[in-house]
PDB file of N, CA and C in Angstrom:
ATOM      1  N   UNK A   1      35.433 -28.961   2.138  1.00  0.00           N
ATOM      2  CA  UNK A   1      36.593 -28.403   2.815  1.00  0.00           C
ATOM      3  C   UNK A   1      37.019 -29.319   3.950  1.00  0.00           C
ATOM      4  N   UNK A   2      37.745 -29.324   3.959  1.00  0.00           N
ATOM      5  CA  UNK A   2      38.612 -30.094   5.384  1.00  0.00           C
ATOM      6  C   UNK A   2      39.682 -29.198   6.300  1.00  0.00           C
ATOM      7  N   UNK A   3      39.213 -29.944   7.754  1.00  0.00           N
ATOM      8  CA  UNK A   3      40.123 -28.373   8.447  1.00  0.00           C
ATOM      9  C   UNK A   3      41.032 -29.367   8.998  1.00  0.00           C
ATOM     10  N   UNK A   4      42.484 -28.614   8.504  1.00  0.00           N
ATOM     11  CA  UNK A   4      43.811 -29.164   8.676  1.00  0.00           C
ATOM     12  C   UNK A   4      44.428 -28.241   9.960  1.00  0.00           C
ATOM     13  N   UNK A   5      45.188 -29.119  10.809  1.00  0.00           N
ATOM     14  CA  UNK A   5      45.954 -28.659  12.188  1.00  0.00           C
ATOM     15  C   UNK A   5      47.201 -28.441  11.552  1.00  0.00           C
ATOM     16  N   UNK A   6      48.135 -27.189  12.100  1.00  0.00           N
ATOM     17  CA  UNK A   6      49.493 -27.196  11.624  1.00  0.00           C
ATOM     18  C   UNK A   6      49.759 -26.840  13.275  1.00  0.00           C
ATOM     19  N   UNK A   7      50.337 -28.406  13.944  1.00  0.00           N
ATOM     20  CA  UNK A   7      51.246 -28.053  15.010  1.00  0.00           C
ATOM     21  C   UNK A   7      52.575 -27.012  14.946  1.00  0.00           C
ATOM     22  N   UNK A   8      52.913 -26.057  15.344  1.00  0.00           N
ATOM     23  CA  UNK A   8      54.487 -25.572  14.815  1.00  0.00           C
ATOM     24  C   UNK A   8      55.099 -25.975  16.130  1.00  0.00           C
ATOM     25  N   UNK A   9      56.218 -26.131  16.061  1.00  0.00           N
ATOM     26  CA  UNK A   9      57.743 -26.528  17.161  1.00  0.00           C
ATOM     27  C   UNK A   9      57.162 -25.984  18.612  1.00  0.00           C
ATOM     28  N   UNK A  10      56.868 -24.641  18.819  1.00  0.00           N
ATOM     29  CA  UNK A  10      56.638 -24.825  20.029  1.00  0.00           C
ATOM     30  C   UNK A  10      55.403 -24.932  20.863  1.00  0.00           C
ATOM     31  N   UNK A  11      53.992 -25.281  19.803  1.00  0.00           N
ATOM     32  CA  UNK A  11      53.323 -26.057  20.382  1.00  0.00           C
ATOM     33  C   UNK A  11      51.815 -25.207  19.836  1.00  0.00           C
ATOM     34  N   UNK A  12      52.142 -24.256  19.224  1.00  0.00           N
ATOM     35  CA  UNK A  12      51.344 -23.314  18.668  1.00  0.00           C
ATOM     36  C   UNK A  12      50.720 -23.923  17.507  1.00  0.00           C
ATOM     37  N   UNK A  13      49.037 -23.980  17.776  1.00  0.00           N
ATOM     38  CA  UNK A  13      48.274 -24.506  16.652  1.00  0.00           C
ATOM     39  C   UNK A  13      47.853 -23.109  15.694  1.00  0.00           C
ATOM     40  N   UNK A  14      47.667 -23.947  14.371  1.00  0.00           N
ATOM     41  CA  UNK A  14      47.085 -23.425  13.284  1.00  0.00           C
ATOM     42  C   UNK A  14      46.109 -24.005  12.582  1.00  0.00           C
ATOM     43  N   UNK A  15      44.940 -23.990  12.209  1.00  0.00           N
ATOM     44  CA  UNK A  15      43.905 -24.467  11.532  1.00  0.00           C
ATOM     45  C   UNK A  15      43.305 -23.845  10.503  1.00  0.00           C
ATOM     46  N   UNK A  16      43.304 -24.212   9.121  1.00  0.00           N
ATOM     47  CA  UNK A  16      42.931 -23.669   8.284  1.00  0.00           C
ATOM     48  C   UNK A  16      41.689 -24.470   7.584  1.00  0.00           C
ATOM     49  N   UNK A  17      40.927 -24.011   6.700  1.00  0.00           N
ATOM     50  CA  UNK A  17      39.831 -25.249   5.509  1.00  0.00           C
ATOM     51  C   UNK A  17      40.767 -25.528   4.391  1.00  0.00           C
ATOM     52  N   UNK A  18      41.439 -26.250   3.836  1.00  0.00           N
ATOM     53  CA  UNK A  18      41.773 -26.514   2.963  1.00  0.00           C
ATOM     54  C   UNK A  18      40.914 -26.782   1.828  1.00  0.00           C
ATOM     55  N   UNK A  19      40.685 -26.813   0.477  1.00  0.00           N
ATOM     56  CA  UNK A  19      39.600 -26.958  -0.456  1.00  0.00           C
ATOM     57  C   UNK A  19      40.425 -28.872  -0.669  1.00  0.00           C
ATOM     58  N   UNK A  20      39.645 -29.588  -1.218  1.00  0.00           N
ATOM     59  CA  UNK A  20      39.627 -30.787  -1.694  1.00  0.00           C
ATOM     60  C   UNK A  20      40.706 -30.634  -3.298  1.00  0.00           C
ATOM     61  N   UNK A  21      41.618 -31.807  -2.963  1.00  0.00           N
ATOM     62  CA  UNK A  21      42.360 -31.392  -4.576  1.00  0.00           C
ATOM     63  C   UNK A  21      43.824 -30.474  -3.858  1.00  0.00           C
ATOM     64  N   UNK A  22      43.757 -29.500  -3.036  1.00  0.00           N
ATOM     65  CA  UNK A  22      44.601 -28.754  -2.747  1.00  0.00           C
ATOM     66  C   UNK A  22      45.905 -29.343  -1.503  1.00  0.00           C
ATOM     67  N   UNK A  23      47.232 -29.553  -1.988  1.00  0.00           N
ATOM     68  CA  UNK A  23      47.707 -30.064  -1.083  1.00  0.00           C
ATOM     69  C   UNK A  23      48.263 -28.894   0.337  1.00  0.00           C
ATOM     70  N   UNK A  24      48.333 -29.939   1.109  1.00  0.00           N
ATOM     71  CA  UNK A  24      48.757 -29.077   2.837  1.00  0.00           C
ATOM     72  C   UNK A  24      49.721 -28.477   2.205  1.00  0.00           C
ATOM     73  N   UNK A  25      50.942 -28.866   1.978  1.00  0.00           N
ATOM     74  CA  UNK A  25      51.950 -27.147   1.479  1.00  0.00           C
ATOM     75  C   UNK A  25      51.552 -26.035   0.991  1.00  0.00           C
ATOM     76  N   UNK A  26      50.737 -26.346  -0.259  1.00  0.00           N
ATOM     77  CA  UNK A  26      49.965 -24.877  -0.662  1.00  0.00           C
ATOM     78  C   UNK A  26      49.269 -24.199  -0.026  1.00  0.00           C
ATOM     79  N   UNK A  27      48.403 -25.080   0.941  1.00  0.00           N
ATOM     80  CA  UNK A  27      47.473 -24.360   1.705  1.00  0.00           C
ATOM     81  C   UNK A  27      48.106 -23.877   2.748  1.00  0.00           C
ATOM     82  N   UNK A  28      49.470 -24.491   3.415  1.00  0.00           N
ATOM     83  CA  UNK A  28      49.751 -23.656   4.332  1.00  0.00           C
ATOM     84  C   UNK A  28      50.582 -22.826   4.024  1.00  0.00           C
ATOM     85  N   UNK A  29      50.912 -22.687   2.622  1.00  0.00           N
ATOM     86  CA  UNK A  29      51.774 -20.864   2.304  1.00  0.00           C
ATOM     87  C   UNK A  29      50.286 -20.002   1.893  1.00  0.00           C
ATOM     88  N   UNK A  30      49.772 -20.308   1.464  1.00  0.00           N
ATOM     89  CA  UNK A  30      49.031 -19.558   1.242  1.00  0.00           C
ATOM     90  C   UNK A  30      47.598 -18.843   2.258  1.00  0.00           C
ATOM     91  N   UNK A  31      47.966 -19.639   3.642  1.00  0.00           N
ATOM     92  CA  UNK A  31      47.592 -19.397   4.799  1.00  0.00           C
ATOM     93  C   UNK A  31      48.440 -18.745   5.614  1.00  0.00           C
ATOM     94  N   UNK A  32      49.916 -18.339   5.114  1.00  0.00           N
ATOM     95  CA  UNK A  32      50.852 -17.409   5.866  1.00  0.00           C
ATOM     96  C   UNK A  32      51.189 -18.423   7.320  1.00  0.00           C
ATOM     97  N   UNK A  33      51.410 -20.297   6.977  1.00  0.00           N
ATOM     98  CA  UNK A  33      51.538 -20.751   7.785  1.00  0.00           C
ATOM     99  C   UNK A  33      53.301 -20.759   8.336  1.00  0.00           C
ATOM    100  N   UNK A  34      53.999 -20.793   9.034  1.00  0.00           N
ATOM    101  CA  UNK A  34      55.053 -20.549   9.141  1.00  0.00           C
ATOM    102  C   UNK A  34      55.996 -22.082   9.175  1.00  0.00           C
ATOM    103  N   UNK A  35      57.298 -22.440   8.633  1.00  0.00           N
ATOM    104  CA  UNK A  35      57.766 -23.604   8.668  1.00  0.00           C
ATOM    105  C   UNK A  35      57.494 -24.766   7.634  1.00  0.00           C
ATOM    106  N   UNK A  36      56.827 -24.270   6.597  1.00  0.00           N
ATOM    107  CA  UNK A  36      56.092 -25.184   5.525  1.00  0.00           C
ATOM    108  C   UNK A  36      57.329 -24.883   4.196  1.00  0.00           C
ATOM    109  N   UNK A  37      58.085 -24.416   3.650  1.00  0.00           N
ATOM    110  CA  UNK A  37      58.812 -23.747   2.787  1.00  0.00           C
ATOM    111  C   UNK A  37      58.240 -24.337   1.339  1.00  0.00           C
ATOM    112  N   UNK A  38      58.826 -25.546   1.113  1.00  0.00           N
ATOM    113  CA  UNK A  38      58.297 -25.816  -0.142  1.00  0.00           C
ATOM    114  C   UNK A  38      59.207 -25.030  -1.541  1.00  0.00           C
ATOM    115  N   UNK A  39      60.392 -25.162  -1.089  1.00  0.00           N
ATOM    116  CA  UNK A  39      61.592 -24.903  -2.140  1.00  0.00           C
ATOM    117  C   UNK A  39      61.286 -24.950  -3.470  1.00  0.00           C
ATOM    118  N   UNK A  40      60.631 -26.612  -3.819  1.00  0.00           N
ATOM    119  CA  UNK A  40      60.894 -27.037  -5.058  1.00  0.00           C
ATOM    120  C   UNK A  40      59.498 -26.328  -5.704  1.00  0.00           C
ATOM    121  N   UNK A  41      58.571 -26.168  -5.103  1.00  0.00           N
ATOM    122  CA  UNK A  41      57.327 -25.897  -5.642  1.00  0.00           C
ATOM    123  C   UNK A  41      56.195 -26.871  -5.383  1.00  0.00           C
ATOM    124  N   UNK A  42      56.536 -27.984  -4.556  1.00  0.00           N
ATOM    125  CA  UNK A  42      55.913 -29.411  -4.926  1.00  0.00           C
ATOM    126  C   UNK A  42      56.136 -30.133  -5.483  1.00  0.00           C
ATOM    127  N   UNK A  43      57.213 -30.151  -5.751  1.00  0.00           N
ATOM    128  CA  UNK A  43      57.890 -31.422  -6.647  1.00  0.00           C
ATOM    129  C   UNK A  43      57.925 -32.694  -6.284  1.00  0.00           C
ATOM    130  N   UNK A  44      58.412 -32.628  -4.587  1.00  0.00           N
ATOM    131  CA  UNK A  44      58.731 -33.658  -3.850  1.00  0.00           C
ATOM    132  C   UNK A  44      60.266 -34.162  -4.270  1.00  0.00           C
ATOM    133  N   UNK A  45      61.297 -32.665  -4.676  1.00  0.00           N
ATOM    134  CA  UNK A  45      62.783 -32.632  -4.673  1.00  0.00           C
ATOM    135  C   UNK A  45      63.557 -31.545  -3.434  1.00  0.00           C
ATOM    136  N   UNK A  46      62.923 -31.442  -2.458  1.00  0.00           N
ATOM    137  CA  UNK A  46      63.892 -30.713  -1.705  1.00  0.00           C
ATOM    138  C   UNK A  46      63.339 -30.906  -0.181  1.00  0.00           C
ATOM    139  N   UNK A  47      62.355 -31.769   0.225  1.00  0.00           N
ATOM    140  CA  UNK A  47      61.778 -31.914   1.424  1.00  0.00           C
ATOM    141  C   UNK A  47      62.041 -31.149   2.542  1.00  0.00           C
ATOM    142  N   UNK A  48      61.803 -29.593   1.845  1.00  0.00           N
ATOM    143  CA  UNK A  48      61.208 -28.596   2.893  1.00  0.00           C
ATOM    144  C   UNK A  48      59.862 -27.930   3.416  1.00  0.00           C
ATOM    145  N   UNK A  49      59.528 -29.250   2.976  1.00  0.00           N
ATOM    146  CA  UNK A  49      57.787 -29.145   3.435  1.00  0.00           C
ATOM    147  C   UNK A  49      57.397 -30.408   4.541  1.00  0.00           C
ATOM    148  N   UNK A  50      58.313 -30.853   4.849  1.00  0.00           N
ATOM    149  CA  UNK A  50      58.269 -32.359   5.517  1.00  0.00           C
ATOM    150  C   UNK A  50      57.218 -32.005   6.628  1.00  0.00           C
ATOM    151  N   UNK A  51      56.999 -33.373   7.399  1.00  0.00           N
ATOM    152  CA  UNK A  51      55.665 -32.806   8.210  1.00  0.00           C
ATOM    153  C   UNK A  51      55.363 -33.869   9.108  1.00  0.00           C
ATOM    154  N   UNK A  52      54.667 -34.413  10.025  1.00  0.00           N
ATOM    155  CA  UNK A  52      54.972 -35.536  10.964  1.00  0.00           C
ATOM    156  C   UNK A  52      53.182 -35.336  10.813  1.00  0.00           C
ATOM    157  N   UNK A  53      52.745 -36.259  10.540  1.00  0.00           N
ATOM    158  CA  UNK A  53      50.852 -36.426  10.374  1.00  0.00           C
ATOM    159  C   UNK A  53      50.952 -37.215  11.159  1.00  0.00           C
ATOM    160  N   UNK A  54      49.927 -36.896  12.149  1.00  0.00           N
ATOM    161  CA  UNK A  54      49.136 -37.530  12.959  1.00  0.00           C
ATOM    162  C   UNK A  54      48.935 -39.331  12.687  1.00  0.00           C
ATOM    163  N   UNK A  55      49.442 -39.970  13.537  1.00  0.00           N
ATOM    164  CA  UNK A  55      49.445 -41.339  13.514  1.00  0.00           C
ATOM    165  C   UNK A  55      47.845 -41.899  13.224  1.00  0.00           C
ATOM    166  N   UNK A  56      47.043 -41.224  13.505  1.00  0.00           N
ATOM    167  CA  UNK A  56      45.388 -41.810  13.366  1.00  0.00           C
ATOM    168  C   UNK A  56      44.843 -41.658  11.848  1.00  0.00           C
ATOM    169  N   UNK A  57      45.638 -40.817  11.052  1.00  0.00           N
ATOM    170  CA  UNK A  57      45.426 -40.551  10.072  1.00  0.00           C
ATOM    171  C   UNK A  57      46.063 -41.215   8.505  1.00  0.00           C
ATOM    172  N   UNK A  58      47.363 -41.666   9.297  1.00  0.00           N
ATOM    173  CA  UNK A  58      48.469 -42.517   8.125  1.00  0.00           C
ATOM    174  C   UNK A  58      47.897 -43.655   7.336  1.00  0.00           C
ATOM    175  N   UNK A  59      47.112 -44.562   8.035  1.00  0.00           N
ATOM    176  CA  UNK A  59      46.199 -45.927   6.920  1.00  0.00           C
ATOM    177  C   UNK A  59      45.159 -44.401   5.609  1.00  0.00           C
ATOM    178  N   UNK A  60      44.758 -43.653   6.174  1.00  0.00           N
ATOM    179  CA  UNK A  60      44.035 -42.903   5.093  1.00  0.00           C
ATOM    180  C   UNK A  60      44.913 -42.120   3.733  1.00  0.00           C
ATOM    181  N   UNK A  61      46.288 -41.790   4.270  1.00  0.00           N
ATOM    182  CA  UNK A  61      47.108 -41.475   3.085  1.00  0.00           C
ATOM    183  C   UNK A  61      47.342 -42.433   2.108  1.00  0.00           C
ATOM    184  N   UNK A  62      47.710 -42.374   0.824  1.00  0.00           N
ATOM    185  CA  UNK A  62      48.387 -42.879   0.140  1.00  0.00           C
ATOM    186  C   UNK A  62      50.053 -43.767   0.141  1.00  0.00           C
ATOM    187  N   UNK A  63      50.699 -44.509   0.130  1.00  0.00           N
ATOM    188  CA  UNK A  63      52.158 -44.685   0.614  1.00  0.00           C
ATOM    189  C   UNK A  63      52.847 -43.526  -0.246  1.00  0.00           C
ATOM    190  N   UNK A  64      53.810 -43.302   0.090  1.00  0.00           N
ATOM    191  CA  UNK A  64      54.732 -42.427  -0.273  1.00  0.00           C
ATOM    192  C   UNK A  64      55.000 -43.132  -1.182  1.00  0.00           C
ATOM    193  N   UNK A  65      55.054 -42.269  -2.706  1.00  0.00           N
ATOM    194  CA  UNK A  65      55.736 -42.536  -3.785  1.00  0.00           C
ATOM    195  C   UNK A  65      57.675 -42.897  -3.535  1.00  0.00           C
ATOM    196  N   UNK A  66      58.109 -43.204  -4.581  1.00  0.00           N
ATOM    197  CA  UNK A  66      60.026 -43.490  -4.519  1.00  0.00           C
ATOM    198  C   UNK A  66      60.678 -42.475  -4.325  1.00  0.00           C
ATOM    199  N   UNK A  67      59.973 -41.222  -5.650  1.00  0.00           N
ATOM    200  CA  UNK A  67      60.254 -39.762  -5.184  1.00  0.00           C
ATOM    201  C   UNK A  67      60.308 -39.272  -3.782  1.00  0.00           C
ATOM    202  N   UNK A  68      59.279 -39.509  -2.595  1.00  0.00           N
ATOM    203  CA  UNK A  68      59.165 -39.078  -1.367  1.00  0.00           C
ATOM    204  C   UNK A  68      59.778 -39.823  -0.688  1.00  0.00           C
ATOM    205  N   UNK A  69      60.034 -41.212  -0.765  1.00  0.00           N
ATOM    206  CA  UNK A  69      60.527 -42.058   0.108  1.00  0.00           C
ATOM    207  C   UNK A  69      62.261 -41.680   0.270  1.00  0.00           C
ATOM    208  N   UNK A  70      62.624 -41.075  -0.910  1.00  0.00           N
ATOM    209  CA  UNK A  70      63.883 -40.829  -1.106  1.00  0.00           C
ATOM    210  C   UNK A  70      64.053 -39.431  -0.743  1.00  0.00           C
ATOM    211  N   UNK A  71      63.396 -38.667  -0.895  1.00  0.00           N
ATOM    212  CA  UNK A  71      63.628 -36.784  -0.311  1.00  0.00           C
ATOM    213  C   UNK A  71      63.192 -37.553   0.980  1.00  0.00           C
ATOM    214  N   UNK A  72      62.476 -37.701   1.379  1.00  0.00           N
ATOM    215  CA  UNK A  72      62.220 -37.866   3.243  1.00  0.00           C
ATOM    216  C   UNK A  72      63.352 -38.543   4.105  1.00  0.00           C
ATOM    217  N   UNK A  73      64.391 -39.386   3.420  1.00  0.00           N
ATOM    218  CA  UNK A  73      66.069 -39.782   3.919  1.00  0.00           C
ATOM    219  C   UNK A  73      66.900 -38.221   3.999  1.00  0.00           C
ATOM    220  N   UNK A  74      66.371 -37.549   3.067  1.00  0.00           N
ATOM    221  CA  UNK A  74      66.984 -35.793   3.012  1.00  0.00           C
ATOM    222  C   UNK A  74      66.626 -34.669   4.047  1.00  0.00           C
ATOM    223  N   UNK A  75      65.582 -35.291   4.714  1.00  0.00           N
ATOM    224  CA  UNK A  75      64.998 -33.951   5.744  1.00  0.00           C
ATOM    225  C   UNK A  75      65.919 -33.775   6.278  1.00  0.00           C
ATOM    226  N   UNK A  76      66.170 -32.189   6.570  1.00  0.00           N
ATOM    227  CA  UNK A  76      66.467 -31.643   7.858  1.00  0.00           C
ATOM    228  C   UNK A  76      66.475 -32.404   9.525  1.00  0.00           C
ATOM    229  N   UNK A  77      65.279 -32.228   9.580  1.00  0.00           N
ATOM    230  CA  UNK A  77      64.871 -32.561  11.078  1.00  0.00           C
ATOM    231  C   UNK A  77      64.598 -34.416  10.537  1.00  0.00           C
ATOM    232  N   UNK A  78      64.632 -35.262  11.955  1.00  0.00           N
ATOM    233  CA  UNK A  78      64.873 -36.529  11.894  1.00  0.00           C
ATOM    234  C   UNK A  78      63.414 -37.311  11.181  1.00  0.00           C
ATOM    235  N   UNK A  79      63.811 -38.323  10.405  1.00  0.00           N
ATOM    236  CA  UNK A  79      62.816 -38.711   9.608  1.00  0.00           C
ATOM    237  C   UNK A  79      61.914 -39.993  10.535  1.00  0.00           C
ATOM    238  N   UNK A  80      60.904 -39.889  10.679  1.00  0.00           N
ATOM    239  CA  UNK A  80      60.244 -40.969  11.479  1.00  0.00           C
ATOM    240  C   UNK A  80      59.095 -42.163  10.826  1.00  0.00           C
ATOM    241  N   UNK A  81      57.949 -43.079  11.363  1.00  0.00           N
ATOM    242  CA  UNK A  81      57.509 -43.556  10.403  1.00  0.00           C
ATOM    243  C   UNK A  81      56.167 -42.881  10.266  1.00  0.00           C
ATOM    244  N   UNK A  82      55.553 -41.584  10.352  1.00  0.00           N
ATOM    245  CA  UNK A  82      55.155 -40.715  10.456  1.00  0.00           C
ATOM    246  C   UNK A  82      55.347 -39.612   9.440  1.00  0.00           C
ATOM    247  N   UNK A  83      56.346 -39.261   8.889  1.00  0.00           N
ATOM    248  CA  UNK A  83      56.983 -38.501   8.134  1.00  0.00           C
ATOM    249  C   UNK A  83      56.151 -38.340   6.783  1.00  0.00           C
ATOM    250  N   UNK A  84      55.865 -37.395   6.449  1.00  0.00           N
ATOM    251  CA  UNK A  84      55.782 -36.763   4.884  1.00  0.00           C
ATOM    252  C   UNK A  84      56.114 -35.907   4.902  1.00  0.00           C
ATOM    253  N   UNK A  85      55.781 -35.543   3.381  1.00  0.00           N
ATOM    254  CA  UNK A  85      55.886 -34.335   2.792  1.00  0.00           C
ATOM    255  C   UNK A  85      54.675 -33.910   2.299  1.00  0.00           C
ATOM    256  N   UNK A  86      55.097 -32.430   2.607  1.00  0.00           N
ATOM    257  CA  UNK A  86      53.522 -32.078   2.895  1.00  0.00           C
ATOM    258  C   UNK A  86      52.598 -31.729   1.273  1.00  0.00           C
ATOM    259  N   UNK A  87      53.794 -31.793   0.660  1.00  0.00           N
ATOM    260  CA  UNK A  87      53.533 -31.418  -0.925  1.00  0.00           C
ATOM    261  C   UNK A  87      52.577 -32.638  -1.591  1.00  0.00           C
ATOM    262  N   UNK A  88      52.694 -33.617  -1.194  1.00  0.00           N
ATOM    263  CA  UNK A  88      52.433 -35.266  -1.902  1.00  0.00           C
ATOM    264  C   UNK A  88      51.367 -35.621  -0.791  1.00  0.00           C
ATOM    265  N   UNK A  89      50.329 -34.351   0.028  1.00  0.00           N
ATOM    266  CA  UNK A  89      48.928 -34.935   0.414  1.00  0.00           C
ATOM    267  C   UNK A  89      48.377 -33.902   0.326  1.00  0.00           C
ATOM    268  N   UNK A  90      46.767 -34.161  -0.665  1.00  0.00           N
ATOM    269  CA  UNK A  90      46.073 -33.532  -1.135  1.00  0.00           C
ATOM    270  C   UNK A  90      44.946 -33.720  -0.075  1.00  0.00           C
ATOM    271  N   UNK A  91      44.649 -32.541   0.141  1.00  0.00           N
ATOM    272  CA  UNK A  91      43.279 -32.291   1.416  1.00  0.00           C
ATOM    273  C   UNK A  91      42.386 -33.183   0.603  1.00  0.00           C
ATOM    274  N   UNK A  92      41.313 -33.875   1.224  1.00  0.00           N
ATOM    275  CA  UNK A  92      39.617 -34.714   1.092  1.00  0.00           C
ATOM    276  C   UNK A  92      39.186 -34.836   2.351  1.00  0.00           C
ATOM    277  N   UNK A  93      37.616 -34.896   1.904  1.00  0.00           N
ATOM    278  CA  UNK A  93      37.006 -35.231   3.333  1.00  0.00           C
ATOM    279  C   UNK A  93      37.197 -36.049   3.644  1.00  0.00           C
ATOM    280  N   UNK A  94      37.923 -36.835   3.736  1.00  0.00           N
ATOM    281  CA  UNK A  94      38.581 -38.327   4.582  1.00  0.00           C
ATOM    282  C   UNK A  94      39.732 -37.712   5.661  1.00  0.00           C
ATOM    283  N   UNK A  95      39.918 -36.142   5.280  1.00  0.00           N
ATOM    284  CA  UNK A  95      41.331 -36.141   5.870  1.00  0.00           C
ATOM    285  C   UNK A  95      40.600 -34.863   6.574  1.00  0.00           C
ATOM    286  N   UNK A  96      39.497 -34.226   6.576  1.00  0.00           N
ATOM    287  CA  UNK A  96      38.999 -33.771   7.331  1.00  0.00           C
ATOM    288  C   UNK A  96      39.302 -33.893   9.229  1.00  0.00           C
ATOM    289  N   UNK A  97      40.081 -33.093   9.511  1.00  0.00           N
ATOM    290  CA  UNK A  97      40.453 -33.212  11.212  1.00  0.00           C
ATOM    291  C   UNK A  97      41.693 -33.292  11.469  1.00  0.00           C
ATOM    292  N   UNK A  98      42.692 -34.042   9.918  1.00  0.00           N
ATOM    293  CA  UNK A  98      43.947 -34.161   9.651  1.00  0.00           C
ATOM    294  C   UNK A  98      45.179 -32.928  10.700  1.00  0.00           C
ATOM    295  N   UNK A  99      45.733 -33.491  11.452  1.00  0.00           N
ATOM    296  CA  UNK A  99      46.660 -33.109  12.686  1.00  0.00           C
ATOM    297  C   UNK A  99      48.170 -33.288  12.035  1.00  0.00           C
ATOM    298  N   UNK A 100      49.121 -32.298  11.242  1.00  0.00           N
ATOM    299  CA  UNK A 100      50.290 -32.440  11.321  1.00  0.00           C
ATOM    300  C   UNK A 100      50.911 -31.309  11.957  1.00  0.00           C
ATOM    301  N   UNK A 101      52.467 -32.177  12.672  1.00  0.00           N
ATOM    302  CA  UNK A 101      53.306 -31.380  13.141  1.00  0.00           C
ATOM    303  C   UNK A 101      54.615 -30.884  12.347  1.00  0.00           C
ATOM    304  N   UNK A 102      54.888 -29.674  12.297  1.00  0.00           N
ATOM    305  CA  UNK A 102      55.477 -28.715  11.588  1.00  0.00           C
ATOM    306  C   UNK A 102      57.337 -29.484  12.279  1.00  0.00           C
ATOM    307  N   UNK A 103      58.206 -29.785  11.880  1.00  0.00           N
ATOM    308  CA  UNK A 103      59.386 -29.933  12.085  1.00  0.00           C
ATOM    309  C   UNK A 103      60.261 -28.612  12.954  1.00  0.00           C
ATOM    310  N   UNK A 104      61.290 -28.599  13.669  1.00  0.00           N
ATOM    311  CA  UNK A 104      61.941 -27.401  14.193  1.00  0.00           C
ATOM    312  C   UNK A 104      62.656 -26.927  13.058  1.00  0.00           C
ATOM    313  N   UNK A 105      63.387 -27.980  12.227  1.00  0.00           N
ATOM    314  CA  UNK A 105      63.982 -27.356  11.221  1.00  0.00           C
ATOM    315  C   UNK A 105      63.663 -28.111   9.606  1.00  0.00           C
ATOM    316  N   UNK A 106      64.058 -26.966   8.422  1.00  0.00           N
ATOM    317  CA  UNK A 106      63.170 -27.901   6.781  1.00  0.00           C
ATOM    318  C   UNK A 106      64.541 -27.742   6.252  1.00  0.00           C
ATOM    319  N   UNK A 107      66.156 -26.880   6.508  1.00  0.00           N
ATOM    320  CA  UNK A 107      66.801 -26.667   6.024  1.00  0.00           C
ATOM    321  C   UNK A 107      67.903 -27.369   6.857  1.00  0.00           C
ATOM    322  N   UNK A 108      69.010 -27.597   6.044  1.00  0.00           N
ATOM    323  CA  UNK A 108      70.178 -27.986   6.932  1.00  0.00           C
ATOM    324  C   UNK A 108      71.376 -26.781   7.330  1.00  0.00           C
TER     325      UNK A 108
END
């Protein structure tokens, strides 16, 4: 398990275990996390799951696929070099401690 931070907008933490395999969007609807939406299902077609991860943590992700690189020009809230989607990272114990911040807005 790995315990994931969900900063939300006004500063309010959330921490859940995520299981390994399971990405942060799922785990945070299914943690009743607030600001995570996840429109498409996980597709990585509607980047309302976008998410600002912790800068200490970004060399351990994967790069963003073309799919994400292109919904993350679509966010809502401003896209940074920080930016995912929360659908396209799967919890591991590498990501164990993993710190993202929740956007003010996922919709336009």
């Amino acid at each position: 398990m790995s315990k994931i931070t969900y900063v939300q907008p006004d500063g309010s933490l959330e921490t859940c275990d995520v299981s390994p395999g399971k990405s942060l969007m799922l785990a945070a609807q299914s943690k009743g996390i607030s600001g995570i939406l996840g429109e498409c299902g996980g597709q990585a077609m509607c980047a309302t799951c976008h998410v600002y991860v912790d800068e200490s943590f970004l060399d351990k992700l994967p790069a963003p696929s073309e799919e994400e690189d292109a919904m993350l020009e679509e966010a809502a809230s401003d896209r940074r070099p920080n930016s995912r989607l929360s659908c396209q990272i799967d919890a591991s114990d590498e990501l164990d401690g993993l710190v993202v911040h929740v956007p003010a807005e996922q919709l336009w």
